[in-house]
N, C-alpha and C. Protein backbone atom coordinates (compact mmCIF):
# COMPACT_ATOMS: atom_id res chain seq x y z
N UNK A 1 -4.86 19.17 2.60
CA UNK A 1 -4.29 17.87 2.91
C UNK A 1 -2.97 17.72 2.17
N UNK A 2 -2.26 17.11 2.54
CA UNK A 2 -1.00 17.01 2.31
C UNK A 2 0.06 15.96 2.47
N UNK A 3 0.39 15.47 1.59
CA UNK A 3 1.11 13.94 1.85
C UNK A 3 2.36 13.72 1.31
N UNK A 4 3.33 13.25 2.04
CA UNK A 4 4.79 13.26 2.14
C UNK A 4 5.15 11.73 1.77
N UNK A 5 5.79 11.95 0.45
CA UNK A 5 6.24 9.82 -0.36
C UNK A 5 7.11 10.25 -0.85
N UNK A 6 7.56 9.02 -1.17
CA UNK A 6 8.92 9.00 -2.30
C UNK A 6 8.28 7.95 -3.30
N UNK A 7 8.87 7.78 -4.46
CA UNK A 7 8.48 6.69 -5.49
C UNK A 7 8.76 5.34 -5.21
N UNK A 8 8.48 4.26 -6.07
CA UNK A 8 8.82 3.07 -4.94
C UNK A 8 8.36 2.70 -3.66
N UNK A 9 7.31 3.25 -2.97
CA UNK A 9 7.14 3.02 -1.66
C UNK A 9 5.79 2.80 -1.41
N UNK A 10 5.34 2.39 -0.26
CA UNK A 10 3.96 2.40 0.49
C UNK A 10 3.35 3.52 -0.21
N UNK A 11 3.99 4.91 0.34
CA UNK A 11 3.18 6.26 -0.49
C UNK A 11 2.13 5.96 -1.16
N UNK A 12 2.42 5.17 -2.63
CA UNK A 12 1.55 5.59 -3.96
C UNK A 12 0.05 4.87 -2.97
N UNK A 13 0.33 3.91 -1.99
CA UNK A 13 -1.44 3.71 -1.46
C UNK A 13 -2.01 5.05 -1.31
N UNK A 14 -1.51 5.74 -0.44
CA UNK A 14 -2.28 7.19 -0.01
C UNK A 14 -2.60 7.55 -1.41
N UNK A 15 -1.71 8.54 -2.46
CA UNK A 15 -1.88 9.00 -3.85
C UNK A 15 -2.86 8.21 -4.09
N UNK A 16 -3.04 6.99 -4.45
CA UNK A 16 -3.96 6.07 -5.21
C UNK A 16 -5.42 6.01 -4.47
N UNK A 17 -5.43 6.06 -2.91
CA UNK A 17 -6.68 6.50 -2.46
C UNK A 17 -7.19 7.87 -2.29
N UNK A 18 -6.57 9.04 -2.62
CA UNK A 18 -6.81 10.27 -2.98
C UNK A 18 -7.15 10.40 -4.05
N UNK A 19 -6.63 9.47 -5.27
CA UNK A 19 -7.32 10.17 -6.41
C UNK A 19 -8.39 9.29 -6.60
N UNK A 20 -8.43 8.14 -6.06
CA UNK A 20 -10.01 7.49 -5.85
C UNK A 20 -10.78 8.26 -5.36
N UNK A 21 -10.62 8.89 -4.65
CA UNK A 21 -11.81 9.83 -3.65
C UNK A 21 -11.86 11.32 -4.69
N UNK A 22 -11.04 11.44 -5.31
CA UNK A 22 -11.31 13.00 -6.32
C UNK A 22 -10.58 14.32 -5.38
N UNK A 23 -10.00 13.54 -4.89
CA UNK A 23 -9.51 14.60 -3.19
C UNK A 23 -8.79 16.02 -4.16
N UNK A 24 -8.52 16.97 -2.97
CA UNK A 24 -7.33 17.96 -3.68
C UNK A 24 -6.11 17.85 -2.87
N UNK A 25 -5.11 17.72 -3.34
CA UNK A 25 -4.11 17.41 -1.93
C UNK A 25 -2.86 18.20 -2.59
N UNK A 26 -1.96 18.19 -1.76
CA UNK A 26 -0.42 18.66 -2.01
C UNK A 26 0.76 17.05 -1.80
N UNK A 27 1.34 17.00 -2.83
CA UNK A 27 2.12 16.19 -2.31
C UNK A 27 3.83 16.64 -2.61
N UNK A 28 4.61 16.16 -1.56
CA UNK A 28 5.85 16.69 -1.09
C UNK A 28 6.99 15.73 -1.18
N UNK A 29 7.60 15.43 -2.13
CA UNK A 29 8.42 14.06 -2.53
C UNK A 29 9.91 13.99 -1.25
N UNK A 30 9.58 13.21 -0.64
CA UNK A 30 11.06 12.99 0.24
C UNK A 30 11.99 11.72 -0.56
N UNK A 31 12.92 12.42 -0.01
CA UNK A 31 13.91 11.61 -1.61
C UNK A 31 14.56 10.77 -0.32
N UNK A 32 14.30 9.80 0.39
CA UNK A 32 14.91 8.58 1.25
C UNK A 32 16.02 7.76 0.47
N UNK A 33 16.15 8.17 -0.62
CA UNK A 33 17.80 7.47 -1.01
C UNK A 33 18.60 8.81 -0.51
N UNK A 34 18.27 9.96 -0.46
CA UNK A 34 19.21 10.76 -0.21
C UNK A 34 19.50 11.24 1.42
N UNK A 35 18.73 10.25 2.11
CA UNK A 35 18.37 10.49 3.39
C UNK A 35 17.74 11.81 4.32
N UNK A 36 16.54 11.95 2.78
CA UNK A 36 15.79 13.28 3.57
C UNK A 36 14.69 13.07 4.58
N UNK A 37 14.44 11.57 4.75
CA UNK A 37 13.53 10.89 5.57
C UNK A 37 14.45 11.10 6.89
N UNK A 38 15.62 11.26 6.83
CA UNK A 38 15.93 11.17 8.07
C UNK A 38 16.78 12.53 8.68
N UNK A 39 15.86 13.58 7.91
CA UNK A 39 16.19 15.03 8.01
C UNK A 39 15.64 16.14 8.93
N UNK A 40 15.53 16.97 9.70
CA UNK A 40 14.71 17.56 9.79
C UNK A 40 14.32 18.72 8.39
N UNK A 41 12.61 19.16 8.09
CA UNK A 41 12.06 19.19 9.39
C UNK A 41 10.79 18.01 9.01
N UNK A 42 11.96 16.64 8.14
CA UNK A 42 10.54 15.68 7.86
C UNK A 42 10.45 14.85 9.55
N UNK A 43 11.45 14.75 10.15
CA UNK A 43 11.41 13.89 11.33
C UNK A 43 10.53 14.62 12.60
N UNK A 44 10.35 16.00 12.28
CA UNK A 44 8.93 16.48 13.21
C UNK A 44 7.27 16.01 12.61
N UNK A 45 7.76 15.62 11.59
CA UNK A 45 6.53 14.80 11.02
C UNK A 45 5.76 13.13 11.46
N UNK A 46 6.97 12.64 10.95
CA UNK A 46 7.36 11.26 11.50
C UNK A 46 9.00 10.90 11.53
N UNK A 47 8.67 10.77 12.88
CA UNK A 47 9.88 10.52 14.21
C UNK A 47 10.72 9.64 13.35
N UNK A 48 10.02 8.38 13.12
CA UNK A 48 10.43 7.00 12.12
C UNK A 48 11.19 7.18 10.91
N UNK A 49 10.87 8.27 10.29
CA UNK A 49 11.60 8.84 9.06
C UNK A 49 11.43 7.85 8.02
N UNK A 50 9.84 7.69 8.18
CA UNK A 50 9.42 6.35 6.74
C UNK A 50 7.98 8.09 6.27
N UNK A 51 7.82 6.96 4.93
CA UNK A 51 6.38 7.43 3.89
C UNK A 51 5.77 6.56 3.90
N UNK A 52 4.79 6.88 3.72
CA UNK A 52 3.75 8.32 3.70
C UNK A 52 3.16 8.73 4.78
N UNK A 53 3.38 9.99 5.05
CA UNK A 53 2.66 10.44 6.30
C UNK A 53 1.97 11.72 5.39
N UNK A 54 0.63 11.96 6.59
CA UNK A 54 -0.37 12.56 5.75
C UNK A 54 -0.24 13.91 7.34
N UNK A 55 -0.82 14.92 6.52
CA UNK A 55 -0.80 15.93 7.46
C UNK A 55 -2.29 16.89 6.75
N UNK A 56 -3.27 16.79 7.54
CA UNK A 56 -4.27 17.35 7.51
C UNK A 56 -5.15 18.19 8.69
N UNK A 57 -4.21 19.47 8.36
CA UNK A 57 -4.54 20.69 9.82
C UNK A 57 -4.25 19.92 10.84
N UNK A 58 -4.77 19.52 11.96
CA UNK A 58 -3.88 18.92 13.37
C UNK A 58 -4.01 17.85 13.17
N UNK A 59 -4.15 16.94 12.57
CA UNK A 59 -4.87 15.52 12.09
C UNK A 59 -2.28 15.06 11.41
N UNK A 60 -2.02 14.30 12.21
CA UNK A 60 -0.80 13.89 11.49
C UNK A 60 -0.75 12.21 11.71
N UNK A 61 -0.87 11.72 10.11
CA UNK A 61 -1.03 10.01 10.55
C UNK A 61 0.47 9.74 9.56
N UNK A 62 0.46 8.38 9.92
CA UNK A 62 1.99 7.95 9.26
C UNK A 62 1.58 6.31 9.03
N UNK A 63 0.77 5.66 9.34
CA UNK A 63 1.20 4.34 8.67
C UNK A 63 -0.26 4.38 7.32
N UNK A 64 0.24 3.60 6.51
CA UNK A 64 0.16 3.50 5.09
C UNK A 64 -1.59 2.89 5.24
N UNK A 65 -2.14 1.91 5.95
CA UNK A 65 -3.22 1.83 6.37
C UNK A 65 -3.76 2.37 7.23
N UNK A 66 -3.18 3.27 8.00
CA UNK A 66 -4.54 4.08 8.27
C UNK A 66 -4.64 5.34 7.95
N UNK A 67 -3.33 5.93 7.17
CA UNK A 67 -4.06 7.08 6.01
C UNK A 67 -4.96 6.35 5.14
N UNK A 68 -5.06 5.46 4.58
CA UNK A 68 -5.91 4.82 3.14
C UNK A 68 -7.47 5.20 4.10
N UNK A 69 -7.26 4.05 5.64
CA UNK A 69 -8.68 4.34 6.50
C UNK A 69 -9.34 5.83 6.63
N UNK A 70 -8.33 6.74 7.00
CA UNK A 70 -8.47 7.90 7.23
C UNK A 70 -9.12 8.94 5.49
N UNK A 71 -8.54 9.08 4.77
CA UNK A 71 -9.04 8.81 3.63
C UNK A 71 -10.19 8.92 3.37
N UNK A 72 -10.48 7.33 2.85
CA UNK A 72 -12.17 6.42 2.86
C UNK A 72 -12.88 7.31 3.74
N UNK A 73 -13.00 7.38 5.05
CA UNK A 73 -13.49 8.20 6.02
C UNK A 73 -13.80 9.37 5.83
N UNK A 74 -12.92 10.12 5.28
CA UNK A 74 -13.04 11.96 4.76
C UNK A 74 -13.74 11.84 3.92
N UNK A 75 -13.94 10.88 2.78
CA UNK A 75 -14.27 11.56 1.63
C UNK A 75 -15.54 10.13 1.10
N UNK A 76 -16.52 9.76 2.37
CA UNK A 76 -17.49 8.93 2.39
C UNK A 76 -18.33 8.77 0.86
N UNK A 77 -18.16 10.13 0.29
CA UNK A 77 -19.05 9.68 -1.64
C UNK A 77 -18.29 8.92 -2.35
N UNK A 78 -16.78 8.33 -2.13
CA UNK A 78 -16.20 7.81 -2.52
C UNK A 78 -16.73 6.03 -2.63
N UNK A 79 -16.97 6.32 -1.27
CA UNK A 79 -17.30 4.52 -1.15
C UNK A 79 -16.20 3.92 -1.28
N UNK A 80 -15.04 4.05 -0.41
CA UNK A 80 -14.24 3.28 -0.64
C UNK A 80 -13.92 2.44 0.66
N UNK A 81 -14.70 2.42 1.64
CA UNK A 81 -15.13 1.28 2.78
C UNK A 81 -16.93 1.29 2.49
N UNK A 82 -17.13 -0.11 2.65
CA UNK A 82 -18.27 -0.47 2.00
C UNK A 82 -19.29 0.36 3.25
N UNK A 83 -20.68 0.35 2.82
CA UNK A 83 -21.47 1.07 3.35
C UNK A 83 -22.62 -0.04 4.87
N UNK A 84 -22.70 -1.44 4.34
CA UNK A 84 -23.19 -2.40 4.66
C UNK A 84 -22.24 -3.11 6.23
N UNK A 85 -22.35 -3.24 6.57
CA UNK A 85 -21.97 -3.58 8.19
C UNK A 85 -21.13 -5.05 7.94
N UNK A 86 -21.89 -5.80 7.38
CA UNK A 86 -21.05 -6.75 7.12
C UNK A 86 -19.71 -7.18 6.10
N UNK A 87 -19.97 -6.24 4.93
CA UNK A 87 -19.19 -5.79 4.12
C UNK A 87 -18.14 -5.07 4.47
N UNK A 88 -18.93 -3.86 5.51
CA UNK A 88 -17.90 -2.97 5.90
C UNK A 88 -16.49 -3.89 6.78
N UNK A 89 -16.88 -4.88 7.48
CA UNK A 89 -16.27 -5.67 8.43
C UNK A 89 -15.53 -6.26 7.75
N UNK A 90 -15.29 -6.74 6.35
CA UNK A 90 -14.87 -7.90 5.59
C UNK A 90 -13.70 -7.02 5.14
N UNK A 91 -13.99 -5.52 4.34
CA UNK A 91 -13.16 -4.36 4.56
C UNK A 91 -11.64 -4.68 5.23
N UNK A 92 -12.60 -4.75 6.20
CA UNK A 92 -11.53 -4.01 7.66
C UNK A 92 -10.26 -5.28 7.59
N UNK A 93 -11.42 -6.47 7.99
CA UNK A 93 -10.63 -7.86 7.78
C UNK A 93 -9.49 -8.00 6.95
N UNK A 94 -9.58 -7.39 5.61
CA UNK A 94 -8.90 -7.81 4.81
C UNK A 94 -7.68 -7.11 4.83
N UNK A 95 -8.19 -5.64 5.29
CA UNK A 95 -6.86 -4.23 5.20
C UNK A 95 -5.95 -5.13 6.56
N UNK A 96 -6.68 -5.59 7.02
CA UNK A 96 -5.38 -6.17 8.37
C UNK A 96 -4.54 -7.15 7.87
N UNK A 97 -5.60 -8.32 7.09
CA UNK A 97 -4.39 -9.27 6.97
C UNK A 97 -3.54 -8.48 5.50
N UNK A 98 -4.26 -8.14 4.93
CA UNK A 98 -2.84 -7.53 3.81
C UNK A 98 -1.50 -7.08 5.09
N UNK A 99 -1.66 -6.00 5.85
CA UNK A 99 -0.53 -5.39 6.53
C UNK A 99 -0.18 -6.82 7.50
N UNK A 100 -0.71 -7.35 8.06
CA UNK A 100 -0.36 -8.25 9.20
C UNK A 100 0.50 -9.75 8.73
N UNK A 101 0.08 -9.85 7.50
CA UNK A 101 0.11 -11.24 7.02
C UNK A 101 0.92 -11.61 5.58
N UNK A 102 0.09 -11.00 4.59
CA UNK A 102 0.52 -11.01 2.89
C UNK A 102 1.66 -9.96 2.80
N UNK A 103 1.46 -8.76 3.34
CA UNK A 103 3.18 -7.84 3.18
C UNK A 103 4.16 -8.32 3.77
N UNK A 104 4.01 -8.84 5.02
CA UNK A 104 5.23 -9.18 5.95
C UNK A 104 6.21 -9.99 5.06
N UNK A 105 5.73 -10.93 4.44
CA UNK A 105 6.83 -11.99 3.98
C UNK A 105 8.21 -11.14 2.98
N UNK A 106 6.70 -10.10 2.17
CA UNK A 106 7.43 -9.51 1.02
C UNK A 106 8.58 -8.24 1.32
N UNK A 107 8.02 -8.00 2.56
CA UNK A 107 9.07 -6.92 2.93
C UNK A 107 10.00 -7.18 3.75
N UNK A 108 9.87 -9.03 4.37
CA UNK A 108 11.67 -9.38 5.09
C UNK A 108 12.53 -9.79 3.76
N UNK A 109 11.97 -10.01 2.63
CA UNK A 109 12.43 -10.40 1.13
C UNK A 109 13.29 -9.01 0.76
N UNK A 110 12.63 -7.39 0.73
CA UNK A 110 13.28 -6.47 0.64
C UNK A 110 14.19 -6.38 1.66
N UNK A 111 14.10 -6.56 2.93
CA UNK A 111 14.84 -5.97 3.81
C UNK A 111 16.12 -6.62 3.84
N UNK A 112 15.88 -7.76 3.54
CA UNK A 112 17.15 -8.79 3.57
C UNK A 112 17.82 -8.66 2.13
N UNK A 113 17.69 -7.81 1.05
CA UNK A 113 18.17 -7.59 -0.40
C UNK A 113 18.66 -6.65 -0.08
N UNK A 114 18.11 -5.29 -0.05
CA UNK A 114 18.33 -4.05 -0.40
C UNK A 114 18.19 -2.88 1.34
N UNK A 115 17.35 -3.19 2.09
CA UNK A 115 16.64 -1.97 2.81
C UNK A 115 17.47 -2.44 4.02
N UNK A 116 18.26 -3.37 4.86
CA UNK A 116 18.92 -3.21 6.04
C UNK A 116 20.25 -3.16 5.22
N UNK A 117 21.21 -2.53 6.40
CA UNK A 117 22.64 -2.91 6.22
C UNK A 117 23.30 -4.12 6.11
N UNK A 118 24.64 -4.43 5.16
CA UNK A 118 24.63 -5.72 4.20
C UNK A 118 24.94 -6.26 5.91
N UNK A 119 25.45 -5.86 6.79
CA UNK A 119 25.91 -6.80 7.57
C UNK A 119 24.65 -7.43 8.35
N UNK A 120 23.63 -6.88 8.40
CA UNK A 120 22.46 -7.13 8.89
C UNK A 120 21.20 -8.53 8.10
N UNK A 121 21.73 -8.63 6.48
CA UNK A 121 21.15 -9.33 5.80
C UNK A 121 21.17 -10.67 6.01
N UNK A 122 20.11 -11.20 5.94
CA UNK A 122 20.30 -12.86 6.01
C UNK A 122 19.84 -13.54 4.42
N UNK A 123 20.56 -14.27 4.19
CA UNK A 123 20.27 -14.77 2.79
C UNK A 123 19.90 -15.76 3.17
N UNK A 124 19.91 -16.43 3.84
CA UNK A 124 19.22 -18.10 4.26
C UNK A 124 17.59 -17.90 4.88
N UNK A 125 17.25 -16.57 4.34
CA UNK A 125 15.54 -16.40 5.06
C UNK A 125 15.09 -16.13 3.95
N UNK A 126 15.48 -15.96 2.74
CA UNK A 126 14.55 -15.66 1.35
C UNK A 126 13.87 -16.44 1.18
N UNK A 127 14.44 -17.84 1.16
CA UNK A 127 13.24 -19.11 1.30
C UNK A 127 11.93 -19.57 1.83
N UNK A 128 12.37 -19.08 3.59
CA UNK A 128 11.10 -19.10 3.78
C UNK A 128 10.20 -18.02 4.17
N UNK A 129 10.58 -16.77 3.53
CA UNK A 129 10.17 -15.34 3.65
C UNK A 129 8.63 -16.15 2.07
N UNK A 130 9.28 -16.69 1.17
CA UNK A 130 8.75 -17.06 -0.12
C UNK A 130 7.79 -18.19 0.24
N UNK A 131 8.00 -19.14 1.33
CA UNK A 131 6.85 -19.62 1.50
C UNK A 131 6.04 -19.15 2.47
N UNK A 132 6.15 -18.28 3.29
CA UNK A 132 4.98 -17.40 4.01
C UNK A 132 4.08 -17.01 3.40
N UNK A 133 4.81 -15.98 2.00
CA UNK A 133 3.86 -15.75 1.38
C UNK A 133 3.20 -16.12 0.48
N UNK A 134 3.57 -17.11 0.12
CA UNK A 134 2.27 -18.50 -0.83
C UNK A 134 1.53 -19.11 0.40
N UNK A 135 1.90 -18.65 1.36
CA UNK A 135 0.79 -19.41 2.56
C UNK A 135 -0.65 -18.35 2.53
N UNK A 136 0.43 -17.26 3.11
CA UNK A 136 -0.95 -16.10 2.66
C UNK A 136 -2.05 -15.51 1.40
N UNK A 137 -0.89 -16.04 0.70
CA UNK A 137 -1.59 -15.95 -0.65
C UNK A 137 -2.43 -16.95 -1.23
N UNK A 138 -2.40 -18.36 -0.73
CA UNK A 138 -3.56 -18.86 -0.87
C UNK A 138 -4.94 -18.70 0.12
N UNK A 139 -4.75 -18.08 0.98
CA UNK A 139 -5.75 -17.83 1.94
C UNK A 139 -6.86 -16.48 1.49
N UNK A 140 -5.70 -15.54 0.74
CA UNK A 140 -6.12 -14.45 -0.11
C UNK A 140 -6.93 -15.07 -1.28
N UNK A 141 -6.45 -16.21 -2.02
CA UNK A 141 -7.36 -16.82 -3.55
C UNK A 141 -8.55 -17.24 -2.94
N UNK A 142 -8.63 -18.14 -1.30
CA UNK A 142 -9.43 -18.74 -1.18
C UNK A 142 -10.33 -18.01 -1.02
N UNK A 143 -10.30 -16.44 -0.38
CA UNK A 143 -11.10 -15.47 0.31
C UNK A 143 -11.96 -14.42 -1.05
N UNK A 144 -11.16 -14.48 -1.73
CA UNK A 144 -11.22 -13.82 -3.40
C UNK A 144 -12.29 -14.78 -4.38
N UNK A 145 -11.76 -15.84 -4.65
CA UNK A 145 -12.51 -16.49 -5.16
C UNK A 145 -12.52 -16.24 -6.64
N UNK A 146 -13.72 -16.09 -7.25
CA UNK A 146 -14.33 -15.88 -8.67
C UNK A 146 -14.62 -14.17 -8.37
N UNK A 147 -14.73 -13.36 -7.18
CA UNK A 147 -15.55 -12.09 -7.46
C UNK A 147 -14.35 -11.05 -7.63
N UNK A 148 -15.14 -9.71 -8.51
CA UNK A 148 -14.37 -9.19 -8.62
C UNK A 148 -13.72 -8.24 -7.70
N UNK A 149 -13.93 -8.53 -6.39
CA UNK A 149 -13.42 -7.31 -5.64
C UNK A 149 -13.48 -8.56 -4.05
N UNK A 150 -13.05 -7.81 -2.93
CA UNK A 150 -12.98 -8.26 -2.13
C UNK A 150 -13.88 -8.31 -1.24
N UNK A 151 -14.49 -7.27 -1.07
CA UNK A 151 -15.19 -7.12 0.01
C UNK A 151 -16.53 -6.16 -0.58
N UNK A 152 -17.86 -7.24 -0.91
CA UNK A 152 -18.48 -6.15 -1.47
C UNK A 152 -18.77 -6.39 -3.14
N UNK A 153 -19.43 -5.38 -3.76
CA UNK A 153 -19.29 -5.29 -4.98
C UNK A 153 -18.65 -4.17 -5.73
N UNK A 154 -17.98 -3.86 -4.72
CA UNK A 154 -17.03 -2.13 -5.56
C UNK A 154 -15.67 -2.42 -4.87
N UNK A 155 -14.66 -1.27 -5.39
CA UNK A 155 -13.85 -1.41 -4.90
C UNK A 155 -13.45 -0.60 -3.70
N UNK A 156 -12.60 -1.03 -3.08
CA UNK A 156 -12.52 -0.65 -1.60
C UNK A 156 -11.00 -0.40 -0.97
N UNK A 157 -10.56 -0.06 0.06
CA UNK A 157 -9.02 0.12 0.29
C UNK A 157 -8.35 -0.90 0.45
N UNK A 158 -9.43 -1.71 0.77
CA UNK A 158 -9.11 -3.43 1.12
C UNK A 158 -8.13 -3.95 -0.45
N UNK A 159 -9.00 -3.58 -1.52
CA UNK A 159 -8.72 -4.35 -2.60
C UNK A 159 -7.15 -3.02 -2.90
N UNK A 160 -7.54 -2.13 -2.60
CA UNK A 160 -6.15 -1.31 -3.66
C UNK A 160 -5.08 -1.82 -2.54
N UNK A 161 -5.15 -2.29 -0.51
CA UNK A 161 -4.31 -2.53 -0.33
C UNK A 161 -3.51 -4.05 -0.60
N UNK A 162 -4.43 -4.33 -1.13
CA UNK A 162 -3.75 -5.87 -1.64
C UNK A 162 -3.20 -6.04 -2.94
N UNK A 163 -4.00 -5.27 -4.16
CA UNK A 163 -3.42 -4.79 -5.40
C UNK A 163 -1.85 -4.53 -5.03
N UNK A 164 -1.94 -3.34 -4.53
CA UNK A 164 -0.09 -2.93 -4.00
C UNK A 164 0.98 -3.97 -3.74
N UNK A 165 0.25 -4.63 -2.76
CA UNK A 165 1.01 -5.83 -2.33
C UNK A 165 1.18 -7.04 -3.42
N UNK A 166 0.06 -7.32 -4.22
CA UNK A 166 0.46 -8.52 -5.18
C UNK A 166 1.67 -7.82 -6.14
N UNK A 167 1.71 -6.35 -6.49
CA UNK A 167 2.72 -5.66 -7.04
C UNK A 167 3.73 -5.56 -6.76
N UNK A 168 4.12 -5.99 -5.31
CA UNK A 168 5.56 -6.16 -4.59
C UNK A 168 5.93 -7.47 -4.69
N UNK A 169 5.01 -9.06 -5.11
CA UNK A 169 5.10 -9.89 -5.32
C UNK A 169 5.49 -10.07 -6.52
N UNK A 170 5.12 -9.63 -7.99
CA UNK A 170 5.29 -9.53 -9.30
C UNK A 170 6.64 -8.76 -9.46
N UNK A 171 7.14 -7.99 -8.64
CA UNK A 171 8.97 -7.11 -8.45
C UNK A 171 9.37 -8.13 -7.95
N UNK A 172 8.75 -8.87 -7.15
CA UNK A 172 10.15 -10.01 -6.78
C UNK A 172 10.23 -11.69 -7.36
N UNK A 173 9.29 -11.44 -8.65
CA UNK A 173 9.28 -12.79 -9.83
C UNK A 173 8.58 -13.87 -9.21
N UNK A 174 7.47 -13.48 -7.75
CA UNK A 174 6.65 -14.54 -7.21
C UNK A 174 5.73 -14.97 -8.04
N UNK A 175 4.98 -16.39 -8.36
CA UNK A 175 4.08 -16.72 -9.53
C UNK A 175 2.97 -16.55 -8.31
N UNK A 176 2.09 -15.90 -9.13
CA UNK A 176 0.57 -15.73 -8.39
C UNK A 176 -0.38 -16.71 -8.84
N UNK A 177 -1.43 -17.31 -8.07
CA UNK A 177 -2.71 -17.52 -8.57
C UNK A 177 -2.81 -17.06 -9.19
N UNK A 178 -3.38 -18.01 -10.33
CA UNK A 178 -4.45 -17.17 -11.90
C UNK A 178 -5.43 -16.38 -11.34
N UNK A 179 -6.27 -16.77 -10.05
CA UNK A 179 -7.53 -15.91 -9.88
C UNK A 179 -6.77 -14.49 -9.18
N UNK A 180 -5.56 -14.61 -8.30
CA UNK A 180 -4.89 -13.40 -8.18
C UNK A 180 -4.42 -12.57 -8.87
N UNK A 181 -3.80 -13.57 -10.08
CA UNK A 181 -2.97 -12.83 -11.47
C UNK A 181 -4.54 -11.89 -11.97
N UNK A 182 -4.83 -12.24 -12.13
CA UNK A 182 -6.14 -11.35 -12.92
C UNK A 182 -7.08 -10.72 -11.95
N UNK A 183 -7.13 -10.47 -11.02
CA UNK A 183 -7.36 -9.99 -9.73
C UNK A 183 -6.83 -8.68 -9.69
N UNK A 184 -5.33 -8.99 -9.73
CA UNK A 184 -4.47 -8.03 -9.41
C UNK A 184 -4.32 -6.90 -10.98
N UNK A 185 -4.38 -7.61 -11.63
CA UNK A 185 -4.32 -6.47 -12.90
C UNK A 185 -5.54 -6.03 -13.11
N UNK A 186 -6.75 -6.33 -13.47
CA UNK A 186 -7.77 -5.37 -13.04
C UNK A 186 -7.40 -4.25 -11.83
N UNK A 187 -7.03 -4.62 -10.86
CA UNK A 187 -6.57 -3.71 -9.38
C UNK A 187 -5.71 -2.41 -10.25
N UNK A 188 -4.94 -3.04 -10.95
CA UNK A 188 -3.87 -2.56 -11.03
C UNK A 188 -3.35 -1.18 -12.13
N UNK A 189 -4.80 -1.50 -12.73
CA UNK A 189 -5.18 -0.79 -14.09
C UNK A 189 -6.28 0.72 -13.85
N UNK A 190 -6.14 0.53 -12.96
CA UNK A 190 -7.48 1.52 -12.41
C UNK A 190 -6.53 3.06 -13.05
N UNK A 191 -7.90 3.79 -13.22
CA UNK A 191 -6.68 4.92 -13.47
C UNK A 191 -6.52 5.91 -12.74
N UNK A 192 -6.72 5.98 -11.19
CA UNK A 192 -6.20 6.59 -10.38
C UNK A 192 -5.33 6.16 -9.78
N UNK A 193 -4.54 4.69 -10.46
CA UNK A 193 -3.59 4.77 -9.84
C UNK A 193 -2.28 4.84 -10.72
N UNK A 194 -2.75 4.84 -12.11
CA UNK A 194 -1.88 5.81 -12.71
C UNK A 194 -1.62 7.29 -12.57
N UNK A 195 -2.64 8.14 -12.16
CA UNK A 195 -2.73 9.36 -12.04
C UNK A 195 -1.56 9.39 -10.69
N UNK A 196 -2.11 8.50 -9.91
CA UNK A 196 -0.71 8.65 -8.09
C UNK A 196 0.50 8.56 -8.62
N UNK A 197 0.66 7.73 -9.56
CA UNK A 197 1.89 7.05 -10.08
C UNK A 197 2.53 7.99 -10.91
N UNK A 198 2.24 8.90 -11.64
CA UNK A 198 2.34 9.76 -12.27
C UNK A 198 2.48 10.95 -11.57
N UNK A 199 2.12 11.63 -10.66
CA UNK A 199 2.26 12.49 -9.13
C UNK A 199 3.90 12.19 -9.36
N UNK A 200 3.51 11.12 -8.16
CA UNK A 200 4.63 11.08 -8.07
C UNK A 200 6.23 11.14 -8.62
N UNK A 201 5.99 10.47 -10.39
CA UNK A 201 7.01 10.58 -10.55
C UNK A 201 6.94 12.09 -11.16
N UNK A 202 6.36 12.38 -11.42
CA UNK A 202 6.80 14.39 -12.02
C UNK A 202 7.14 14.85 -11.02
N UNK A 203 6.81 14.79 -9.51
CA UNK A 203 7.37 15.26 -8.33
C UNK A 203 8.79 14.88 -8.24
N UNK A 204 9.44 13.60 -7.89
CA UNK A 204 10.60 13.06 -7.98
C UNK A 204 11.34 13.43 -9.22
N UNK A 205 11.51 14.10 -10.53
CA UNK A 205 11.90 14.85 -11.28
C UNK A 205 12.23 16.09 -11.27
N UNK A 206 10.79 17.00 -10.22
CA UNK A 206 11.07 18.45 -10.16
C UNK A 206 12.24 18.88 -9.19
């Protein structure tokens, strides 16, 4: 198995659910400030010329949730989609609205800073890019609650994909819920996702 990131990015989900699972993998640093995302022969990979795309024998996925799904799936002793039907569902629930709902705000916030061209930026949408996501984010406290995980009593892709995301909120000086603030650092402390984090950056060095 084999997975293609740069630092800074979606990527470290995949890394961080590989070393949850104990996986063995290869990983291959594309340096997208230098525009190797948009190089061949990463664009026979993904067309899109984004990370992380995972390549496992004929198996080639590219968005950031459904390698994490794909993942969980391979490596079932992991337990990292719950085992219980209803649990498992709450899972699923949650990995959507993280991508559908709680990232969106945070990444028209990047796109409009740093990631489109300046002529493309709107500065009059930071505002309400910032209240989208206190919209979502209380829907996230309400769904969270007092427990320690999301879905379930372990942790799950659900919770590392929302961890990630409250982490793109804390880079851009958003105040979280206390039950999120401490939510998210438990999430955040795990130590496979220092181990991804660490991947990665000795890769981006070599």
């Amino acid at each position: 198995m084999r997975i293609y990131g740069c630092l800074r990015t979606r990527s470290v989900r995949a890394l961080w659910a590989l070393e949850e699972a104990g996986a063995q993998y290869d990983y291959v640093h594309v340096d997208l400030r230098k525009g190797e995302g948009r190089k061949p022969p990463f664009l026979q990979i993904n067309p899109g010329g984004k990370v992380p795309a995972l390549v496992d024998g004929e198996v080639v996925l590219t968005e950031s949730g459904a390698i994490c799904v794909y993942i969980a799936e391979t490596f079932p002793a992991a337990k990292l989609i719950p085992a219980a039907v209803r649990e498992r569902a709450q899972c699923r629930q949650w990995c959507f609205f993280v991508l559908s709902e709680l990232e969106q705000p945070l990444w028209t916030l990047a796109k409009h800073t740093f990631a489109l061209p300046e002529q493309r930026r709107v500065p009059a949408i930071m505002d309400t890019a910032r209240w989208e996501f206190g919209k979502a984010a209380d829907v996230l406290a309400q769904g969270l609650g007092e427990r320690e995980f999301i879905a379930g009593d372990a942790f799950s892709i659900a919770d590392l994909l929302i961890a990630h995301t409250l982490s793109w909120a804390q880079a851009h000086n958003i105040e979280l819920h206390r039950s999120l603030q401490s939510y998210a650092e438990r999430m955040l402390s795990r130590p496979a996702l220092a181990r991804a984090q660490q991947r990665e950056q000795l890769a981006a060095r070599s």
